[in-house]
C-alpha atoms as a PDB file:
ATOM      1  CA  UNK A   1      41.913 109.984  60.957  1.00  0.00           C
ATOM      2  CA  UNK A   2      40.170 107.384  62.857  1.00  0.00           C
ATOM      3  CA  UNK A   3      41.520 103.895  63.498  1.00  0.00           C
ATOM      4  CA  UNK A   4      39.085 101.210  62.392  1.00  0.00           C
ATOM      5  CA  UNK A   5      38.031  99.048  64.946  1.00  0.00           C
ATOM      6  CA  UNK A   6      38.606  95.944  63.061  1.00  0.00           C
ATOM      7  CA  UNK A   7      41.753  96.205  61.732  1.00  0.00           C
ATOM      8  CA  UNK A   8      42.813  97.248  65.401  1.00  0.00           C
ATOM      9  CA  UNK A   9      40.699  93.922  66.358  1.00  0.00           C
ATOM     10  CA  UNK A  10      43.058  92.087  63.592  1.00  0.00           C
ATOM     11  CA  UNK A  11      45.941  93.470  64.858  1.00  0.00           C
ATOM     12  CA  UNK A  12      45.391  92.982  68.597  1.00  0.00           C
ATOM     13  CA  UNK A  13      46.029  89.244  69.430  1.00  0.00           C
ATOM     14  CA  UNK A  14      42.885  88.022  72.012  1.00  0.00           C
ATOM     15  CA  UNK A  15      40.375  90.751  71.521  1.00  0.00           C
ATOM     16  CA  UNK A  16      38.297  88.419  69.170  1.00  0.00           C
ATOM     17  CA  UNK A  17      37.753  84.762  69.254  1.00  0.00           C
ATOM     18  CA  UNK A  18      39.639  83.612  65.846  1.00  0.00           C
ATOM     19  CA  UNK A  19      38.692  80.250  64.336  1.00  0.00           C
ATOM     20  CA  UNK A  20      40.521  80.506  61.314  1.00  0.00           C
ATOM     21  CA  UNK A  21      42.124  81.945  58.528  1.00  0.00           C
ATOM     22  CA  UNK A  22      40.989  81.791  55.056  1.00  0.00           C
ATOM     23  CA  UNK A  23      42.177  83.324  51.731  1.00  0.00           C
ATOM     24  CA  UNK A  24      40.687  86.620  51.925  1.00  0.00           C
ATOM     25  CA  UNK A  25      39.221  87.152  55.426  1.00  0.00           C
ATOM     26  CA  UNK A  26      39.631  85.902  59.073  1.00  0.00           C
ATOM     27  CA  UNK A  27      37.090  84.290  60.718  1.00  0.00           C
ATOM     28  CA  UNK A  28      35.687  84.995  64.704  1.00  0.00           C
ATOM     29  CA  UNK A  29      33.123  83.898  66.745  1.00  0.00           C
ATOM     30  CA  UNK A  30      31.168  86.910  67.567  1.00  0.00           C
ATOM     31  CA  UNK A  31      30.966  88.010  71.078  1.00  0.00           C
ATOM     32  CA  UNK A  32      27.354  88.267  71.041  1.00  0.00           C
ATOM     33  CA  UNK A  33      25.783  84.906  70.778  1.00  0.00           C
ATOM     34  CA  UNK A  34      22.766  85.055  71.248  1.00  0.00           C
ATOM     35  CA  UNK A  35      22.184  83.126  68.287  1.00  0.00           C
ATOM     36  CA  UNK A  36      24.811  80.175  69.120  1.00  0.00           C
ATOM     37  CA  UNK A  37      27.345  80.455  66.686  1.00  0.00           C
ATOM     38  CA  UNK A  38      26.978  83.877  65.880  1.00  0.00           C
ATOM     39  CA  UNK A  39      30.411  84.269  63.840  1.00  0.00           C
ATOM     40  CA  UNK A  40      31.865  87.295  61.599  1.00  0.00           C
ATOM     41  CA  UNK A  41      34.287  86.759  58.449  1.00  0.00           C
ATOM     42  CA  UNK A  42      36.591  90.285  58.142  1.00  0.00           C
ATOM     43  CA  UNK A  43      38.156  91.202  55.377  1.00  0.00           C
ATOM     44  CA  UNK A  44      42.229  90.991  56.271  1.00  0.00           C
ATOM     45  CA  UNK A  45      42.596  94.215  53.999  1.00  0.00           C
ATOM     46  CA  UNK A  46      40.808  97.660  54.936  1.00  0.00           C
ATOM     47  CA  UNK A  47      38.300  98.108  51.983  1.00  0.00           C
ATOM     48  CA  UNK A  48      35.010  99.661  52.821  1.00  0.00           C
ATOM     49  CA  UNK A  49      33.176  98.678  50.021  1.00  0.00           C
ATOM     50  CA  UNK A  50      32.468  95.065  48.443  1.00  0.00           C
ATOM     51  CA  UNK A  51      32.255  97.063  45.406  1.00  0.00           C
ATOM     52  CA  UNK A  52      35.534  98.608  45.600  1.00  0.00           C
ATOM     53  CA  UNK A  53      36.887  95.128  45.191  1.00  0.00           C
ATOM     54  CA  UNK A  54      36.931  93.133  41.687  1.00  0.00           C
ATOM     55  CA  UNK A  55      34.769  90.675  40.800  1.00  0.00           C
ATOM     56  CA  UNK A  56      37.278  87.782  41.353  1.00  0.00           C
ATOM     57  CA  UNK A  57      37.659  89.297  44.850  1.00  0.00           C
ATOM     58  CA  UNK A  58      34.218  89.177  45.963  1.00  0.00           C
ATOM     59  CA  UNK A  59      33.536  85.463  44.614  1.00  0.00           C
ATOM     60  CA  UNK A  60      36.281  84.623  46.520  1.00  0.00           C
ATOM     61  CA  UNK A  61      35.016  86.382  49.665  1.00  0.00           C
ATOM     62  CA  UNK A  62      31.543  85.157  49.433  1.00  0.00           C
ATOM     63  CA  UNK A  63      32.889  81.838  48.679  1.00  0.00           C
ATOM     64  CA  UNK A  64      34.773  81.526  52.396  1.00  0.00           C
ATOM     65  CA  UNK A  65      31.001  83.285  53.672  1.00  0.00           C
ATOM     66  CA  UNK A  66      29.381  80.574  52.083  1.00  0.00           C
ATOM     67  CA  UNK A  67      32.448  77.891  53.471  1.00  0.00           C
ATOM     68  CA  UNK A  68      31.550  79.393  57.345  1.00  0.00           C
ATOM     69  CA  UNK A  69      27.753  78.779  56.534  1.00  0.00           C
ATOM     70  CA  UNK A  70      28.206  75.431  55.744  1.00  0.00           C
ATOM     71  CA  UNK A  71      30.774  74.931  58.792  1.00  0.00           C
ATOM     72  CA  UNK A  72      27.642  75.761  61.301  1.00  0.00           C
ATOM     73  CA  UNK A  73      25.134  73.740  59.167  1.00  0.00           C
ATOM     74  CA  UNK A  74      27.205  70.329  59.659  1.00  0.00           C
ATOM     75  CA  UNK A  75      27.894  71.396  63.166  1.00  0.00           C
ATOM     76  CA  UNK A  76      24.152  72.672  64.277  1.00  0.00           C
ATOM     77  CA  UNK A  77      22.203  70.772  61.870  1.00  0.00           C
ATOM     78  CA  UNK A  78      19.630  71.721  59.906  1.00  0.00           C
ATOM     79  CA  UNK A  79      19.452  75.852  61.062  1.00  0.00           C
ATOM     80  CA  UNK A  80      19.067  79.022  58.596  1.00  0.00           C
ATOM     81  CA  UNK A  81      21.390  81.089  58.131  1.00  0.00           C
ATOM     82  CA  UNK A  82      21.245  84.655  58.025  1.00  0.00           C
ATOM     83  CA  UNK A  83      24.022  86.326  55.945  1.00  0.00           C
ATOM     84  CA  UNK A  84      24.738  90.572  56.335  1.00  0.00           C
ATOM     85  CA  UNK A  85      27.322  92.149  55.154  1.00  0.00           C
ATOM     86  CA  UNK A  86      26.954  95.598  56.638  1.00  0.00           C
ATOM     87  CA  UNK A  87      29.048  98.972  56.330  1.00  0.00           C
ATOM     88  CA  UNK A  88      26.901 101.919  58.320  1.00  0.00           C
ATOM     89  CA  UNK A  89      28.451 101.202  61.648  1.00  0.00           C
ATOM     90  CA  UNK A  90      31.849  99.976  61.050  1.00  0.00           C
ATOM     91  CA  UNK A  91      33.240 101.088  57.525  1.00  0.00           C
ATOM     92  CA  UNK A  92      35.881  97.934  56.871  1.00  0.00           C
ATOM     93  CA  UNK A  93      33.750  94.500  55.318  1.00  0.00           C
ATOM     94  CA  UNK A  94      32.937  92.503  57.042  1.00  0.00           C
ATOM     95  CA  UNK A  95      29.921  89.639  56.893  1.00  0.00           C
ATOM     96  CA  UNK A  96      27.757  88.370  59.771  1.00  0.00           C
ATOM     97  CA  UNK A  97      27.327  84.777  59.605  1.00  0.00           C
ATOM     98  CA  UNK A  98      23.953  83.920  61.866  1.00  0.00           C
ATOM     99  CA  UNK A  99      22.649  80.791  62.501  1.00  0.00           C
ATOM    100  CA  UNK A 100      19.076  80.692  63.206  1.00  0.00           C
ATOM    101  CA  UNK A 101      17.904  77.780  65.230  1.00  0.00           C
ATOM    102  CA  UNK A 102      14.587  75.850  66.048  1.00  0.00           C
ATOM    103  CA  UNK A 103      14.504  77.557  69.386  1.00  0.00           C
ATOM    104  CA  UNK A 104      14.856  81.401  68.052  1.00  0.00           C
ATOM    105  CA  UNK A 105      12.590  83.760  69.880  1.00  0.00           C
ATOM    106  CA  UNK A 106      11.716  85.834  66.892  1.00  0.00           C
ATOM    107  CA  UNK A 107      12.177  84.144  63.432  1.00  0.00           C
ATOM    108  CA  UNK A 108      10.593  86.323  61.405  1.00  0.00           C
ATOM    109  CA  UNK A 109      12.615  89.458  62.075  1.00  0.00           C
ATOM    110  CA  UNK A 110      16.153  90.256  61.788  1.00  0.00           C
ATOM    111  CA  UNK A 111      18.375  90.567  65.113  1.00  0.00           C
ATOM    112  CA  UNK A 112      19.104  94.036  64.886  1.00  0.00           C
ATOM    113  CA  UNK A 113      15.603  95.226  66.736  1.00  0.00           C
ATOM    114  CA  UNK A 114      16.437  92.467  69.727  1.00  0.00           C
ATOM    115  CA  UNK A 115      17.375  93.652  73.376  1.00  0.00           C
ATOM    116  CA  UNK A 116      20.250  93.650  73.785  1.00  0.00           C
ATOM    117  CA  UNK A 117      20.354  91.156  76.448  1.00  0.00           C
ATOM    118  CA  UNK A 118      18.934  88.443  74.265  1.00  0.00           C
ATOM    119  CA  UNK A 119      21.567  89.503  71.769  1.00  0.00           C
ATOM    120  CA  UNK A 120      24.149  89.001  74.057  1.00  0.00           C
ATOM    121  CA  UNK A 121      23.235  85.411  74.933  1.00  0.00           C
ATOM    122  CA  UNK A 122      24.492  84.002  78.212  1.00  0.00           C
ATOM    123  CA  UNK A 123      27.402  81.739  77.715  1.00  0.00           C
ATOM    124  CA  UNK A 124      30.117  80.683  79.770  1.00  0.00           C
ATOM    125  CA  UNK A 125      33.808  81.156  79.142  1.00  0.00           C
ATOM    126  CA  UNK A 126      33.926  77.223  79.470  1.00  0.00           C
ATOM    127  CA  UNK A 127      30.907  76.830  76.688  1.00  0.00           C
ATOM    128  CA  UNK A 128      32.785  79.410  74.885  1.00  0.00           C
ATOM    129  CA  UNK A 129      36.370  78.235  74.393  1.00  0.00           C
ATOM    130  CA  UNK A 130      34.829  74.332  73.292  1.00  0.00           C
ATOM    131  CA  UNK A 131      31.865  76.145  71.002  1.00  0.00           C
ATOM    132  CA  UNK A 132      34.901  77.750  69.187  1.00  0.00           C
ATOM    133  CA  UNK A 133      37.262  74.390  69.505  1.00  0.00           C
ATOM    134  CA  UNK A 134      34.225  72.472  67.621  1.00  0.00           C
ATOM    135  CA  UNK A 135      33.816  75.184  64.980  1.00  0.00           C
ATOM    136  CA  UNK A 136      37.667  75.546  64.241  1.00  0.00           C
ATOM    137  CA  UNK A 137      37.560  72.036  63.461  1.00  0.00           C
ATOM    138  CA  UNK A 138      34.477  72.330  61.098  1.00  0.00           C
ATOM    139  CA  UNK A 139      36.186  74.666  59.081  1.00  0.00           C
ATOM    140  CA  UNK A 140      39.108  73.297  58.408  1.00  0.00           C
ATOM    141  CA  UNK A 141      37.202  70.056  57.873  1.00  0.00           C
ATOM    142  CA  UNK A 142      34.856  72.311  55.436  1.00  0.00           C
ATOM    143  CA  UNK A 143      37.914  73.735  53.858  1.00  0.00           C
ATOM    144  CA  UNK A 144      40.045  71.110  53.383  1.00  0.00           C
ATOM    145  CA  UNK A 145      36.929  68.896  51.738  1.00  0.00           C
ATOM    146  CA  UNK A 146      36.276  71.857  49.629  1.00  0.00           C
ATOM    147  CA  UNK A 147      39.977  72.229  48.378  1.00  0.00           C
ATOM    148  CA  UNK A 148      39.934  68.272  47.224  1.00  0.00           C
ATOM    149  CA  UNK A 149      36.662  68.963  45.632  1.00  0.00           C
ATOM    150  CA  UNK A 150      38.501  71.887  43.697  1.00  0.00           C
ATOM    151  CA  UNK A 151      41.405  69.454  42.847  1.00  0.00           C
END
């Protein structure tokens, strides 16, 4: 059997960039960035299917998508979001968190059809490492605020 790729990614300290842990998934900033802040929310348990999971589950796993969302909106500003949660490629779930900005080349059309230069983006280590600093602190800003609110 194959070994999924992101539960080898979970398992391998450094191969992604974390930012933080939530109930049900981990969250990463993505490698690619060419949309800054490009950041993926994986599931901690292998299940291939939101639908294989209850519906408790999946609130709860939309709820921490919706949590990182709101993490790059007070960070970036006012910027779309684009939300996938996509299984054809790499069967484990997993949702792409994608902020769209002002400055987007193309913001009529999903990302998927970009080169893959432009997808890439062009970003430092340096640019890196404090992009993810700021964001870690977002969402545990996000998350603790949203834990009072539940109080």
């Amino acid at each position: 059997m194959k070994t999924c790729p992101l539960c080898a990614a979970l398992e391998t300290p450094g191969k992604l960039t974390p930012l933080a842990k939530l109930g049900e998934c981990d969250v990463f900033l993505n490698d690619k960035q060419g949309c800054l802040g490009w950041c993926v929310l994986v599931l901690r348990e292998h299940v291939e299917h939101m639908d294989a999971m209850t519906l408790e589950r999946q609130a709860r796993v939309f709820g921490e998508v919706a949590l990182a969302a709101r993490a790059l909106r007070q960070h970036f500003g006012p910027v779309r979001i684009n939300y996938e949660c996509l299984g054809n490629q790499v069967h484990h779930v997993h949702w792409h968190v994608i902020p769209r900005h002002a400055d987007d080349p193309d913001p009529k059309n999903a990302i998927w059809g970009w080169p893959a230069e432009r997808l890439a983006g062009a970003m430092s280590d340096e640019a890196r490492a404090s992009l993810a600093a700021a964001l870690k602190a977002g969402l545990m800003n996000v998350a603790a605020a949203t834990a009072r609110a539940r109080e």
